[in-house]
PDB file of N, CA and C in Angstrom:
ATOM      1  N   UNK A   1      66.472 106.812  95.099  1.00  0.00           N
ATOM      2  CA  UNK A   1      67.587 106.105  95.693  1.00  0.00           C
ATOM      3  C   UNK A   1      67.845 104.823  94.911  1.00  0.00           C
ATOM      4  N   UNK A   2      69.320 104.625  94.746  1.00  0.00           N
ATOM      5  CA  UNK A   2      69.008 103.291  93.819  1.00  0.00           C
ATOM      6  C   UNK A   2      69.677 102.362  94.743  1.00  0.00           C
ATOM      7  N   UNK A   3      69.625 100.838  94.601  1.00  0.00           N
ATOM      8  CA  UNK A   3      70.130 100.065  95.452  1.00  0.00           C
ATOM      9  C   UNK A   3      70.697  98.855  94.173  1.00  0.00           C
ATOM     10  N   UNK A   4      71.834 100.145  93.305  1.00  0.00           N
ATOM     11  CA  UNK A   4      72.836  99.174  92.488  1.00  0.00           C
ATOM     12  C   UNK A   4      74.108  98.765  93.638  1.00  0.00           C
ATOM     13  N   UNK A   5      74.254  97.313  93.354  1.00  0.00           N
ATOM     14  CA  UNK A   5      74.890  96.500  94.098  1.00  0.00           C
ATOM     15  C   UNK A   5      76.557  97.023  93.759  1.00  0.00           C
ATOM     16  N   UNK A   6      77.342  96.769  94.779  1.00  0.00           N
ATOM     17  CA  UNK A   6      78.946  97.437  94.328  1.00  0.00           C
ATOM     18  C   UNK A   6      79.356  96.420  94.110  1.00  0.00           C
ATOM     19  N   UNK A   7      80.486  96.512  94.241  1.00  0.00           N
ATOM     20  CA  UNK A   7      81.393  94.847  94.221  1.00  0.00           C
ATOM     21  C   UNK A   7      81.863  94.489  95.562  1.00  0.00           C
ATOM     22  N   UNK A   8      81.691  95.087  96.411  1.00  0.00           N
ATOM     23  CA  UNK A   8      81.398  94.084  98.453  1.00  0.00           C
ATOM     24  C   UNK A   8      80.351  93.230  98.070  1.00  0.00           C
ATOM     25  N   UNK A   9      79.401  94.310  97.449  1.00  0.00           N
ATOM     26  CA  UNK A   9      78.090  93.507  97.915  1.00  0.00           C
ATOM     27  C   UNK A   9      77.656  92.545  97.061  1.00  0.00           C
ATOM     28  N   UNK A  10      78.251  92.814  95.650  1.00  0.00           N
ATOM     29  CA  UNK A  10      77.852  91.572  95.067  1.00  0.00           C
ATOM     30  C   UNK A  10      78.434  90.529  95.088  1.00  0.00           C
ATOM     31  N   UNK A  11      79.706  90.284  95.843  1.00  0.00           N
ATOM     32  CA  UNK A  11      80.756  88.825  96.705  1.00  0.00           C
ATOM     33  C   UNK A  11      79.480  88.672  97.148  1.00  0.00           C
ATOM     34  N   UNK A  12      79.333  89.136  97.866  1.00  0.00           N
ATOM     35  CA  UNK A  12      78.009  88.479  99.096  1.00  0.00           C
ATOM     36  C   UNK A  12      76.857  87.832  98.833  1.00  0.00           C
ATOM     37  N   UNK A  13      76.121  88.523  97.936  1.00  0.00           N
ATOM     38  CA  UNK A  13      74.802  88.071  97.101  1.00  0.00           C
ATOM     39  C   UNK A  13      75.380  87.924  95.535  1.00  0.00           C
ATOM     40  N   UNK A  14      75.547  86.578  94.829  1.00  0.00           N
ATOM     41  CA  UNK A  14      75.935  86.574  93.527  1.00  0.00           C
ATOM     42  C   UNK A  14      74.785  86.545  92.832  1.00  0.00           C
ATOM     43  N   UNK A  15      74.633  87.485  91.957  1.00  0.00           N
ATOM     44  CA  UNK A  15      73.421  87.362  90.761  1.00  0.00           C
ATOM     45  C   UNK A  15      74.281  87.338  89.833  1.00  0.00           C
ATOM     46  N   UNK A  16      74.063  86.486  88.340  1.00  0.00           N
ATOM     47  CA  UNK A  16      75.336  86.426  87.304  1.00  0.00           C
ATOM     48  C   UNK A  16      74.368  86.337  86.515  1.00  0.00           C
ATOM     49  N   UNK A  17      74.922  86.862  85.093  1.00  0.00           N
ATOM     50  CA  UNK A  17      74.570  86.378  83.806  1.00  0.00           C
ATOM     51  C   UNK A  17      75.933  86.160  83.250  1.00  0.00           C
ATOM     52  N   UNK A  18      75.478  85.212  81.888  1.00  0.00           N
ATOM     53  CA  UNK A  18      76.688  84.911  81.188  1.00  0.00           C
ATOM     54  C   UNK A  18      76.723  85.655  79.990  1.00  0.00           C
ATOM     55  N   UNK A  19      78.043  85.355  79.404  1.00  0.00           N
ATOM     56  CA  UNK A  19      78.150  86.391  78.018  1.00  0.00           C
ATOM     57  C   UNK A  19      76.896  86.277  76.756  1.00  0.00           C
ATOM     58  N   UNK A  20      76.580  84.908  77.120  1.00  0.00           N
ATOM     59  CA  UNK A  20      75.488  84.399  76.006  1.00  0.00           C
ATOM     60  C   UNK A  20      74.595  85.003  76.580  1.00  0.00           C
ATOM     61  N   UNK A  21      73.845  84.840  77.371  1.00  0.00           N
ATOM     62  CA  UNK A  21      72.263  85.709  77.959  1.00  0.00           C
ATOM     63  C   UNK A  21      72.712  86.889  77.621  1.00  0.00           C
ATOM     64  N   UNK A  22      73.566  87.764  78.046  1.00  0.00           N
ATOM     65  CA  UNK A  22      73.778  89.163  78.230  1.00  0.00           C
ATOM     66  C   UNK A  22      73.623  89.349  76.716  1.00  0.00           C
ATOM     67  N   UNK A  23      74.241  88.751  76.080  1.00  0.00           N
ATOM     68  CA  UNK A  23      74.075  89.136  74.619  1.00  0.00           C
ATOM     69  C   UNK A  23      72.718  89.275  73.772  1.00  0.00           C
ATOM     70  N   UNK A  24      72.038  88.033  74.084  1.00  0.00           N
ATOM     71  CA  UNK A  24      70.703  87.890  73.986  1.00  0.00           C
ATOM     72  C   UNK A  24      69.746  88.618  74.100  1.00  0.00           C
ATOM     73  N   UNK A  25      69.928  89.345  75.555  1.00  0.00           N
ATOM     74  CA  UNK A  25      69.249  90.244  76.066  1.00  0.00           C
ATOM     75  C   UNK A  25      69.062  91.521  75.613  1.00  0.00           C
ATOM     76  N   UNK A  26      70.453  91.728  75.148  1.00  0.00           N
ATOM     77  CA  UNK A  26      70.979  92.960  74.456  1.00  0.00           C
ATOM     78  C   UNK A  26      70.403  93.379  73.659  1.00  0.00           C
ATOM     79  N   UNK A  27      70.276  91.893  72.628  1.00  0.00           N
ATOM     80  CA  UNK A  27      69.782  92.267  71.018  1.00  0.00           C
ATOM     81  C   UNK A  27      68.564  92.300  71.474  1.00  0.00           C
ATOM     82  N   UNK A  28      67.738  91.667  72.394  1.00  0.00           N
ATOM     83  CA  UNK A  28      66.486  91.682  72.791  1.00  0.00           C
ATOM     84  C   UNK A  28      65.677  93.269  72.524  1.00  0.00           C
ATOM     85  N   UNK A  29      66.155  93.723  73.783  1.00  0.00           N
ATOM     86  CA  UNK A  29      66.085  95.274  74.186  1.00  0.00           C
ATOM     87  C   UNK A  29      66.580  96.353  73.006  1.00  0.00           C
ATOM     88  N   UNK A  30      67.348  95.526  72.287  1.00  0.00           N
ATOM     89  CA  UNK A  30      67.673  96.414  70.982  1.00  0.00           C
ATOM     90  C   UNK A  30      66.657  96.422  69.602  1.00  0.00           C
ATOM     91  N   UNK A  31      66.004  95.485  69.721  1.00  0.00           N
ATOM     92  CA  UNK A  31      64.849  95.217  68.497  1.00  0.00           C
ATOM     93  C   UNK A  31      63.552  95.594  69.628  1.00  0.00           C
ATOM     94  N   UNK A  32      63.606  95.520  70.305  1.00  0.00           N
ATOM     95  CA  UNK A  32      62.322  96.431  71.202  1.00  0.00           C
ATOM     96  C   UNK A  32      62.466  98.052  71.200  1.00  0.00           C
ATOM     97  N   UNK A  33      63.951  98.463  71.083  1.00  0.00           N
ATOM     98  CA  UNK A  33      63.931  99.751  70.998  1.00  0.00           C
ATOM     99  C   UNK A  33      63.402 100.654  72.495  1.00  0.00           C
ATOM    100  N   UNK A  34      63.555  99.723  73.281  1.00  0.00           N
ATOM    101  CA  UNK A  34      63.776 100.539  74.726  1.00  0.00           C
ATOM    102  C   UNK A  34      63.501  99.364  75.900  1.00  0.00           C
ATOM    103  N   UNK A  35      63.932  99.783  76.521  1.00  0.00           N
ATOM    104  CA  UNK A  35      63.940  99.047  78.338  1.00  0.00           C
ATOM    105  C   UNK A  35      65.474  99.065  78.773  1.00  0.00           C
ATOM    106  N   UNK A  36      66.097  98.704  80.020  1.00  0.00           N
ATOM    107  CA  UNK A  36      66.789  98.912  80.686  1.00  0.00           C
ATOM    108  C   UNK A  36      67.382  97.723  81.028  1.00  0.00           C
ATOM    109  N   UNK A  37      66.839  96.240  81.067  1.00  0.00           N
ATOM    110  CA  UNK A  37      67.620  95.077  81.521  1.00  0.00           C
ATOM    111  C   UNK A  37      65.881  94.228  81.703  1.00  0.00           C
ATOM    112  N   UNK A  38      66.624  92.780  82.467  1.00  0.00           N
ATOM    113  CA  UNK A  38      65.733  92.044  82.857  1.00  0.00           C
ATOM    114  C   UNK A  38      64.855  91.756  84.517  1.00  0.00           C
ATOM    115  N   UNK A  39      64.099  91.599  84.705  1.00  0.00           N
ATOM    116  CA  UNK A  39      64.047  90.998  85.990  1.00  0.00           C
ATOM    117  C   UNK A  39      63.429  90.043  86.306  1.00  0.00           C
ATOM    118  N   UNK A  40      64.382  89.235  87.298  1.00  0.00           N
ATOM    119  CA  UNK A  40      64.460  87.795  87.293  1.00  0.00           C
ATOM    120  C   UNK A  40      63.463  87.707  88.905  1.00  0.00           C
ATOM    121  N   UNK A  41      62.583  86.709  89.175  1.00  0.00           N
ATOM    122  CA  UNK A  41      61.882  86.383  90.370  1.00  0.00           C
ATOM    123  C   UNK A  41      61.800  85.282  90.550  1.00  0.00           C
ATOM    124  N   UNK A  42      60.496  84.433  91.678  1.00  0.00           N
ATOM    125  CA  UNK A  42      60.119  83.827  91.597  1.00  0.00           C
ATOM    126  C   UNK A  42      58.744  83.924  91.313  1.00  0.00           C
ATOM    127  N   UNK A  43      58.092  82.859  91.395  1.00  0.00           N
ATOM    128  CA  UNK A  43      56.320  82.567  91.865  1.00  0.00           C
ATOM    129  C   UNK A  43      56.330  81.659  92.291  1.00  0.00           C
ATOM    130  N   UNK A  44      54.544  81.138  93.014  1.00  0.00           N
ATOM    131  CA  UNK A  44      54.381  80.064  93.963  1.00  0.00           C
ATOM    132  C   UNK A  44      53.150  79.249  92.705  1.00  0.00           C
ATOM    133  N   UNK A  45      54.033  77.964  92.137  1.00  0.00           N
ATOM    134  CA  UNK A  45      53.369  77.387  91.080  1.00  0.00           C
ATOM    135  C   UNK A  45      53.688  76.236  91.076  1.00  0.00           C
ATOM    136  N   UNK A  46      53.007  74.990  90.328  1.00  0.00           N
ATOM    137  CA  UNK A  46      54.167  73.643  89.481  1.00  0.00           C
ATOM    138  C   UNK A  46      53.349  72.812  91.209  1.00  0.00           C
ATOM    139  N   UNK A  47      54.263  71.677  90.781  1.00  0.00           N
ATOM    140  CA  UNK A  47      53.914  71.017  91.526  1.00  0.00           C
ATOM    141  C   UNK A  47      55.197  70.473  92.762  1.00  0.00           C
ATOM    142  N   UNK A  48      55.972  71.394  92.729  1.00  0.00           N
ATOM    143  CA  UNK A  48      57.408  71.470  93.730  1.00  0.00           C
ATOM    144  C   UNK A  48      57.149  72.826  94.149  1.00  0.00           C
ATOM    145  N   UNK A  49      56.401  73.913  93.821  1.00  0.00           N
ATOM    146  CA  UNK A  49      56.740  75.070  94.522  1.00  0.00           C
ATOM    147  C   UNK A  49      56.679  76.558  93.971  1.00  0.00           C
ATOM    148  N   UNK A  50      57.582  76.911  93.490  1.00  0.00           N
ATOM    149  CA  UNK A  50      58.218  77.746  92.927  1.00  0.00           C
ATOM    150  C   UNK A  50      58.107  77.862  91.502  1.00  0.00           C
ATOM    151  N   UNK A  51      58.464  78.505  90.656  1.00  0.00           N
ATOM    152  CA  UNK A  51      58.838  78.908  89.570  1.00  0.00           C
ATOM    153  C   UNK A  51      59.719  80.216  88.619  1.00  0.00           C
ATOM    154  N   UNK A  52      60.567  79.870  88.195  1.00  0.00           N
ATOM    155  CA  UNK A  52      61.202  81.318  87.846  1.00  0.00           C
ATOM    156  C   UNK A  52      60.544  82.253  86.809  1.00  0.00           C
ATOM    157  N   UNK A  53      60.838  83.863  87.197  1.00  0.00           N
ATOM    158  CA  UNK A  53      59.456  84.289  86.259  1.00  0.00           C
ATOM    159  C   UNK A  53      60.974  85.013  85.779  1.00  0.00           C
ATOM    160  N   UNK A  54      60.872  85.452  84.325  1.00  0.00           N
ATOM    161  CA  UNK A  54      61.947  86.439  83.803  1.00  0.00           C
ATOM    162  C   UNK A  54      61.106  87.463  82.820  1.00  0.00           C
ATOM    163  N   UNK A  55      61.503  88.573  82.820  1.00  0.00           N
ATOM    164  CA  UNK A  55      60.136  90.048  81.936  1.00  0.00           C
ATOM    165  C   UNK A  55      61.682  90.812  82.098  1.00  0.00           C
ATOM    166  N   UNK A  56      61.500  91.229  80.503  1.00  0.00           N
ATOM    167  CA  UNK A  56      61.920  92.206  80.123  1.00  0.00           C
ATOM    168  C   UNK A  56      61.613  93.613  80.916  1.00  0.00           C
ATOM    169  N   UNK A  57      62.290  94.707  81.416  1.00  0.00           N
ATOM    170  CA  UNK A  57      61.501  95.890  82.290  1.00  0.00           C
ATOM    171  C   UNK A  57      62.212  96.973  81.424  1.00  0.00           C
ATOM    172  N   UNK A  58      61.379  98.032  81.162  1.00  0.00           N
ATOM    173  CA  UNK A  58      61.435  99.732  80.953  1.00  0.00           C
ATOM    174  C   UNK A  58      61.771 100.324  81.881  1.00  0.00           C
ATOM    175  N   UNK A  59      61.544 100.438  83.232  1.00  0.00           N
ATOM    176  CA  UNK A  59      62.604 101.104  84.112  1.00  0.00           C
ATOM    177  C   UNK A  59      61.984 100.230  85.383  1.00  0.00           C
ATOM    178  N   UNK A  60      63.302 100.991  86.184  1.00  0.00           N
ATOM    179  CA  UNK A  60      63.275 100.182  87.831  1.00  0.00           C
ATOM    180  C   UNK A  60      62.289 100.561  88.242  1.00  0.00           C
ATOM    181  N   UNK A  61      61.822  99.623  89.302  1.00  0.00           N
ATOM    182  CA  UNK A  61      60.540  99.780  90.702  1.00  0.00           C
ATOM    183  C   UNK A  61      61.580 100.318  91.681  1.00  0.00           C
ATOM    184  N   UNK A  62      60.604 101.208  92.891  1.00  0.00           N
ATOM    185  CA  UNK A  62      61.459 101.592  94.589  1.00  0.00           C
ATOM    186  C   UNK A  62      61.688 100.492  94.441  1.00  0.00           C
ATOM    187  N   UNK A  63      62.941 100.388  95.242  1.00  0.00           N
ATOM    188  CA  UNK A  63      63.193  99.223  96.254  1.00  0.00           C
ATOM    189  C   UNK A  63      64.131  97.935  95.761  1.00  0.00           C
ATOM    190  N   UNK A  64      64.034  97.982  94.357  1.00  0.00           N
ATOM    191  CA  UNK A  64      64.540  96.915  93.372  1.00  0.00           C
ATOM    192  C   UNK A  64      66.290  97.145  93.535  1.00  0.00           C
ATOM    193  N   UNK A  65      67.153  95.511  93.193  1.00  0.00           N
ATOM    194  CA  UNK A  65      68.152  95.279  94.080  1.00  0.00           C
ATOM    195  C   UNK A  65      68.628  95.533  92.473  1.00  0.00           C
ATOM    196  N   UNK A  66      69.338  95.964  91.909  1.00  0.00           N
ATOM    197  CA  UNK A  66      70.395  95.869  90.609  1.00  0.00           C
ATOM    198  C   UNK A  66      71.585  95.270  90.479  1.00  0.00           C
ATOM    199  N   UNK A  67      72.110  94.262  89.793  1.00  0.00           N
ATOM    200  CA  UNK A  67      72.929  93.453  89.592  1.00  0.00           C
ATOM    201  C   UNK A  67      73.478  93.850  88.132  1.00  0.00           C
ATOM    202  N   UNK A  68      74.711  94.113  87.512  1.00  0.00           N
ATOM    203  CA  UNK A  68      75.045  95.012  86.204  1.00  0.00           C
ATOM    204  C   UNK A  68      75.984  93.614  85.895  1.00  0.00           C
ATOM    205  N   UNK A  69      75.788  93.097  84.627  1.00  0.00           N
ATOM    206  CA  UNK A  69      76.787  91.803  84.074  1.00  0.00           C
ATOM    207  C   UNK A  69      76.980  92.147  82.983  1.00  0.00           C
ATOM    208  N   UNK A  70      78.240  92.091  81.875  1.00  0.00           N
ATOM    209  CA  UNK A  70      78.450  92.174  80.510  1.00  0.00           C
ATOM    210  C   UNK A  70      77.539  93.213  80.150  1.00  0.00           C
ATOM    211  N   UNK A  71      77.029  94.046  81.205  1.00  0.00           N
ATOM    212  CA  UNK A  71      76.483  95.956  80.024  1.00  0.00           C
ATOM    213  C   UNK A  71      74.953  96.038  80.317  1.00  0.00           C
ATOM    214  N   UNK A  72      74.842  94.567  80.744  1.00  0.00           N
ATOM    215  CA  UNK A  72      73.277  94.310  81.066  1.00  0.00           C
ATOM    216  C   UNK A  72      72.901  94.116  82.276  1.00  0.00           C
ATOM    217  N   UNK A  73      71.594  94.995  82.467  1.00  0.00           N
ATOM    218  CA  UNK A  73      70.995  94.576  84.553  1.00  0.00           C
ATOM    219  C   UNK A  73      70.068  94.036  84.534  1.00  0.00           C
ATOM    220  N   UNK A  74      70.533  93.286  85.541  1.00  0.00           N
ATOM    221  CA  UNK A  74      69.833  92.400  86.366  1.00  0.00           C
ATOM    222  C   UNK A  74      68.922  92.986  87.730  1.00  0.00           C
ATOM    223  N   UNK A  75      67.169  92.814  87.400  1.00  0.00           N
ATOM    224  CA  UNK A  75      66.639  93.853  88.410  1.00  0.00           C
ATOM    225  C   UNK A  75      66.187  92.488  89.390  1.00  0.00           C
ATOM    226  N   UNK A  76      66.080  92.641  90.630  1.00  0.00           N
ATOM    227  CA  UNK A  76      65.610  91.816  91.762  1.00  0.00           C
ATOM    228  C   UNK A  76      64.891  92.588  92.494  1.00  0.00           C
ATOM    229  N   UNK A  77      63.690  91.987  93.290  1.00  0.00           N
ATOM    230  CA  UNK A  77      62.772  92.389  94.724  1.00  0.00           C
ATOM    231  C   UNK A  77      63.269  91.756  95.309  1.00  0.00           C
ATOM    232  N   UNK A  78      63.843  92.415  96.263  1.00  0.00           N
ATOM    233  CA  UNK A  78      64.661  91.763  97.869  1.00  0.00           C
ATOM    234  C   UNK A  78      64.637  90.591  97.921  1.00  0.00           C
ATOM    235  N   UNK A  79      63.109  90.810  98.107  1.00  0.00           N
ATOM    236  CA  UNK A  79      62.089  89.379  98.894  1.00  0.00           C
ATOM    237  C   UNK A  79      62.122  88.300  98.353  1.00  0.00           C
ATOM    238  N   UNK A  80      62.799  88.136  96.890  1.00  0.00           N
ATOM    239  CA  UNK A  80      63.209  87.176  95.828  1.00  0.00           C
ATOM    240  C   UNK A  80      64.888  86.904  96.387  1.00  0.00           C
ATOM    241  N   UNK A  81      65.836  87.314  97.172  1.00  0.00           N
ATOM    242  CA  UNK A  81      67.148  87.279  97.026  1.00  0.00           C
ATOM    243  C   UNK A  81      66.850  85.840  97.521  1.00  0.00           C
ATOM    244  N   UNK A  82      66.107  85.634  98.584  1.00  0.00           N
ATOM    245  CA  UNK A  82      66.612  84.146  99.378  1.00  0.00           C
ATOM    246  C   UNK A  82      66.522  82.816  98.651  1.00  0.00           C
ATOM    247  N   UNK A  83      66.148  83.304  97.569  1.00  0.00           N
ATOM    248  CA  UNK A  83      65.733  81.894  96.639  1.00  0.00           C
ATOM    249  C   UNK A  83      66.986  81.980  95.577  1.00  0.00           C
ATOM    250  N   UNK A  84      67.373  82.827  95.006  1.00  0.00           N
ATOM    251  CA  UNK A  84      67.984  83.219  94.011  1.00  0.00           C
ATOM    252  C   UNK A  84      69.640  83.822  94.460  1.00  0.00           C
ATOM    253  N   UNK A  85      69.944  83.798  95.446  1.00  0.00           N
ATOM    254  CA  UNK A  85      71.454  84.310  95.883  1.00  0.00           C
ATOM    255  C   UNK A  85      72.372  83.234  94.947  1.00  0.00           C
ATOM    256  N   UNK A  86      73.161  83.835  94.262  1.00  0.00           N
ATOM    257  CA  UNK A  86      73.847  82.624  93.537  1.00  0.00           C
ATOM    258  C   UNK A  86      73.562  82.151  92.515  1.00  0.00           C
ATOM    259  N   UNK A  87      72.388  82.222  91.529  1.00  0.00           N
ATOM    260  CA  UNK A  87      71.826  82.166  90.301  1.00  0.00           C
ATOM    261  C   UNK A  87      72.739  82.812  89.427  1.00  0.00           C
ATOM    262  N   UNK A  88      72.995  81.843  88.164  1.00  0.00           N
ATOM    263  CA  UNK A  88      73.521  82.637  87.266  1.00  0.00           C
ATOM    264  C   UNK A  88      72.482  81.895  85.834  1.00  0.00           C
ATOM    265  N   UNK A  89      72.119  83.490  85.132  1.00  0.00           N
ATOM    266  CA  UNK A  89      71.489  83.396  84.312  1.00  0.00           C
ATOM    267  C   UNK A  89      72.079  82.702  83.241  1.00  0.00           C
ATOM    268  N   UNK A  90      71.894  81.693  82.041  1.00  0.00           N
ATOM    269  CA  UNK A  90      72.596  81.802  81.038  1.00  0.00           C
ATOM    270  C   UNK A  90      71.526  81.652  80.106  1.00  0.00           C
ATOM    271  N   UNK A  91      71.834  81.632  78.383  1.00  0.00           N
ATOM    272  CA  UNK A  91      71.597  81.391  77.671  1.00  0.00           C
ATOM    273  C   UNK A  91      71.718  80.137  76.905  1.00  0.00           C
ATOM    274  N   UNK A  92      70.573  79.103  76.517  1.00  0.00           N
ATOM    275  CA  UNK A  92      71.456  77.940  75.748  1.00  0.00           C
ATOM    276  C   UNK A  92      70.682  77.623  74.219  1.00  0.00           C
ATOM    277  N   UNK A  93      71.871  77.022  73.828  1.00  0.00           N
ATOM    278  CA  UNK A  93      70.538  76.429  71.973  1.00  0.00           C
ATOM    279  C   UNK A  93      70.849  75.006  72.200  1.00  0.00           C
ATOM    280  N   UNK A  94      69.567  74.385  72.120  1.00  0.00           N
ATOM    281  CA  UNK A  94      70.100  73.270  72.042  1.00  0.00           C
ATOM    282  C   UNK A  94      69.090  72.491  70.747  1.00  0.00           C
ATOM    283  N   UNK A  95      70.126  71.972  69.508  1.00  0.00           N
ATOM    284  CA  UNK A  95      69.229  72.224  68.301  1.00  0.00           C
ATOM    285  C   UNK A  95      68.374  73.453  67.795  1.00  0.00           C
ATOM    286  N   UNK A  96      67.303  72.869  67.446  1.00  0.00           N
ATOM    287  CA  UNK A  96      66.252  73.957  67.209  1.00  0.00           C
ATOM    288  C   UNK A  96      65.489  74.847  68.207  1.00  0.00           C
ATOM    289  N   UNK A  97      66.093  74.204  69.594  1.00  0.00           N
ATOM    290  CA  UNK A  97      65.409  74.665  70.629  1.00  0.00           C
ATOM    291  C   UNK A  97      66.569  75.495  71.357  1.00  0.00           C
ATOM    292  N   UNK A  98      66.360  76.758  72.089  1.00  0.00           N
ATOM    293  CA  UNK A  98      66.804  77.854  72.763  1.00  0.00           C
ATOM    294  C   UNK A  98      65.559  78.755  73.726  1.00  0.00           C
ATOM    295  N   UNK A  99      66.729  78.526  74.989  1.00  0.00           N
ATOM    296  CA  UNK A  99      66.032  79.198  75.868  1.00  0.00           C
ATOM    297  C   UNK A  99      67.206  79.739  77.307  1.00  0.00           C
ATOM    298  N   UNK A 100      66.822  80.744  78.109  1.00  0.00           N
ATOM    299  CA  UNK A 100      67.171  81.007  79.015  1.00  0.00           C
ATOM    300  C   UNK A 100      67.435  79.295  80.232  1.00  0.00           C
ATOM    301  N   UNK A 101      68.776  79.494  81.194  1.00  0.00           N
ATOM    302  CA  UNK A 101      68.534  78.394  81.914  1.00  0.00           C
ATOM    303  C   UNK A 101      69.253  79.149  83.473  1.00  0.00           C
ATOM    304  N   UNK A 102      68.589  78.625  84.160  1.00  0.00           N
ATOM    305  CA  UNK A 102      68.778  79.054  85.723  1.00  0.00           C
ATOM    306  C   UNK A 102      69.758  78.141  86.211  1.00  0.00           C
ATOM    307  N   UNK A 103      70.957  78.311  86.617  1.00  0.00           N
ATOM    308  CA  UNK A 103      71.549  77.726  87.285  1.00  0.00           C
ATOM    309  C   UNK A 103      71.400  77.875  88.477  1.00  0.00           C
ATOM    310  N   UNK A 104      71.021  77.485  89.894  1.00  0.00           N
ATOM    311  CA  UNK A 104      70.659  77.969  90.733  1.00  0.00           C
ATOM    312  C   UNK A 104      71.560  77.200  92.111  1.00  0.00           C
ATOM    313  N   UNK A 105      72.180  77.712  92.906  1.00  0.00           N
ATOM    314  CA  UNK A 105      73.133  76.573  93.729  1.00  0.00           C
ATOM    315  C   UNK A 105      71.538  75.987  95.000  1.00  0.00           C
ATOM    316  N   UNK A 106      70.794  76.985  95.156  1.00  0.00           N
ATOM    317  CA  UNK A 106      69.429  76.780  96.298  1.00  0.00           C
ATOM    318  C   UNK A 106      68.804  75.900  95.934  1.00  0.00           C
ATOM    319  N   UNK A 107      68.682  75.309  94.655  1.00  0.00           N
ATOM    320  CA  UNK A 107      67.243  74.034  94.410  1.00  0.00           C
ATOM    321  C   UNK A 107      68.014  73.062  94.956  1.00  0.00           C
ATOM    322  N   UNK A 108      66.960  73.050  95.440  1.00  0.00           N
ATOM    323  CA  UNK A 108      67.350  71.387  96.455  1.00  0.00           C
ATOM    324  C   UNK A 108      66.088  69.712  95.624  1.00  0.00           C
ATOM    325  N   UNK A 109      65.577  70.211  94.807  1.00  0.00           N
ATOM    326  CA  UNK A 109      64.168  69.462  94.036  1.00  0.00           C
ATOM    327  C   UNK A 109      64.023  70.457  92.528  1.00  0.00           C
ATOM    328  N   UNK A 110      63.710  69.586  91.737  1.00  0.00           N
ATOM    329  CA  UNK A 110      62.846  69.611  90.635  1.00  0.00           C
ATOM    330  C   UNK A 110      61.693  68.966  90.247  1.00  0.00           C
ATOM    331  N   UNK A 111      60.372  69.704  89.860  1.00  0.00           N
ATOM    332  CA  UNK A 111      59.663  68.745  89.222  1.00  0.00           C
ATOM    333  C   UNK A 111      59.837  67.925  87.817  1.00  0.00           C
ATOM    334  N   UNK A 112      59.791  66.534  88.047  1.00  0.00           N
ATOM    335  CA  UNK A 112      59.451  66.015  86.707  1.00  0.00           C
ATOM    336  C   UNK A 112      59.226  66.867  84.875  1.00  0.00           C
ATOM    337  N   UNK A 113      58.072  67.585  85.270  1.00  0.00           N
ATOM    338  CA  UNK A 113      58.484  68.237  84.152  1.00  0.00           C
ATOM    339  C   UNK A 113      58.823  69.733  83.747  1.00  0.00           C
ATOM    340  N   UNK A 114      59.843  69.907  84.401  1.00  0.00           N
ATOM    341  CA  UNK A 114      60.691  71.101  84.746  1.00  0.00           C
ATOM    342  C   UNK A 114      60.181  72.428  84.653  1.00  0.00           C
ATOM    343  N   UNK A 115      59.192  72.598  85.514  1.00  0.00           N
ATOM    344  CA  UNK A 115      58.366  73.785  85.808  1.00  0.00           C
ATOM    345  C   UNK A 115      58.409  74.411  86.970  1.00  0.00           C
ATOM    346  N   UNK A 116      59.079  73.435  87.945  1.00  0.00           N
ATOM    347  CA  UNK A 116      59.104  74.139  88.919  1.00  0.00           C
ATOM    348  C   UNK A 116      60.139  73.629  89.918  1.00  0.00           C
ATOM    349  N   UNK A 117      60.533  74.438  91.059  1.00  0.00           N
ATOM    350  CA  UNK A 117      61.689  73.769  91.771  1.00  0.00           C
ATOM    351  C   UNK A 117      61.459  74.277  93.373  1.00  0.00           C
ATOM    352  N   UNK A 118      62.427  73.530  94.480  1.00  0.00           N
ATOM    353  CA  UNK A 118      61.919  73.591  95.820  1.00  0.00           C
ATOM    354  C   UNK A 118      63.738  74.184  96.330  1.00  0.00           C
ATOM    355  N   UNK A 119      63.507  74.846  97.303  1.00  0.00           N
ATOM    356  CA  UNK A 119      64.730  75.540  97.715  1.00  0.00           C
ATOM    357  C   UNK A 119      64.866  74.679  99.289  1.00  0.00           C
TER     358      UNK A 119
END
């Protein structure tokens, strides 16, 4: 059974990536030569709480929520939506440095040195 999100349901629960991540990701999974998309969570870490975990995945788990952006999915565990409803993934370079960035509308806190965040 799969539980890919339609477009009702994804008004309701927004998971986003942007054209830059999606792209990223793309070439990612393309020089790996297999997997299916990303999946985005949390953990209980840092010194605020939380932390976002992101892993490349080879195929879906039961139960996993699918979110499809620019060609690329987005895999979720339910039990992760309440933190993450509204997240949009992006991609950034900034100088020599590049990395994934969470936009998240739920953090209500950050730690100091940006490891972790409080909803």
């Amino acid at each position: 059974m799969s539980n890919t999100m339609n477009q009702e349901d994804q008004q309701k629960m927004a998971i986003t990536l942007t054209p830059a991540a999606a792209q990223h990701v793309a070439q990612h999974l393309e020089r790996r030569g297999k997997g299916i998309g990303v999946r985005l969570g949390v953990k209980t870490t840092g010194c605020s709480g939380l932390a976002y975990q992101l892993d490349f995945v080879d195929e879906q788990q039961p139960g996993d929520m699918v979110f499809e952006h620019h060609g690329v999915k987005l895999l979720i565990d339910p039990k992760n939506l309440v933190y993450m409803d509204g997240i949009e993934l992006d991609y950034v370079r900034d100088g020599l440095n590049e990395s994934f960035k969470f936009n998240n509308p739920n953090e209500r806190d950050r730690c100091g040195c940006g490891e972790s965040f409080r909803v």
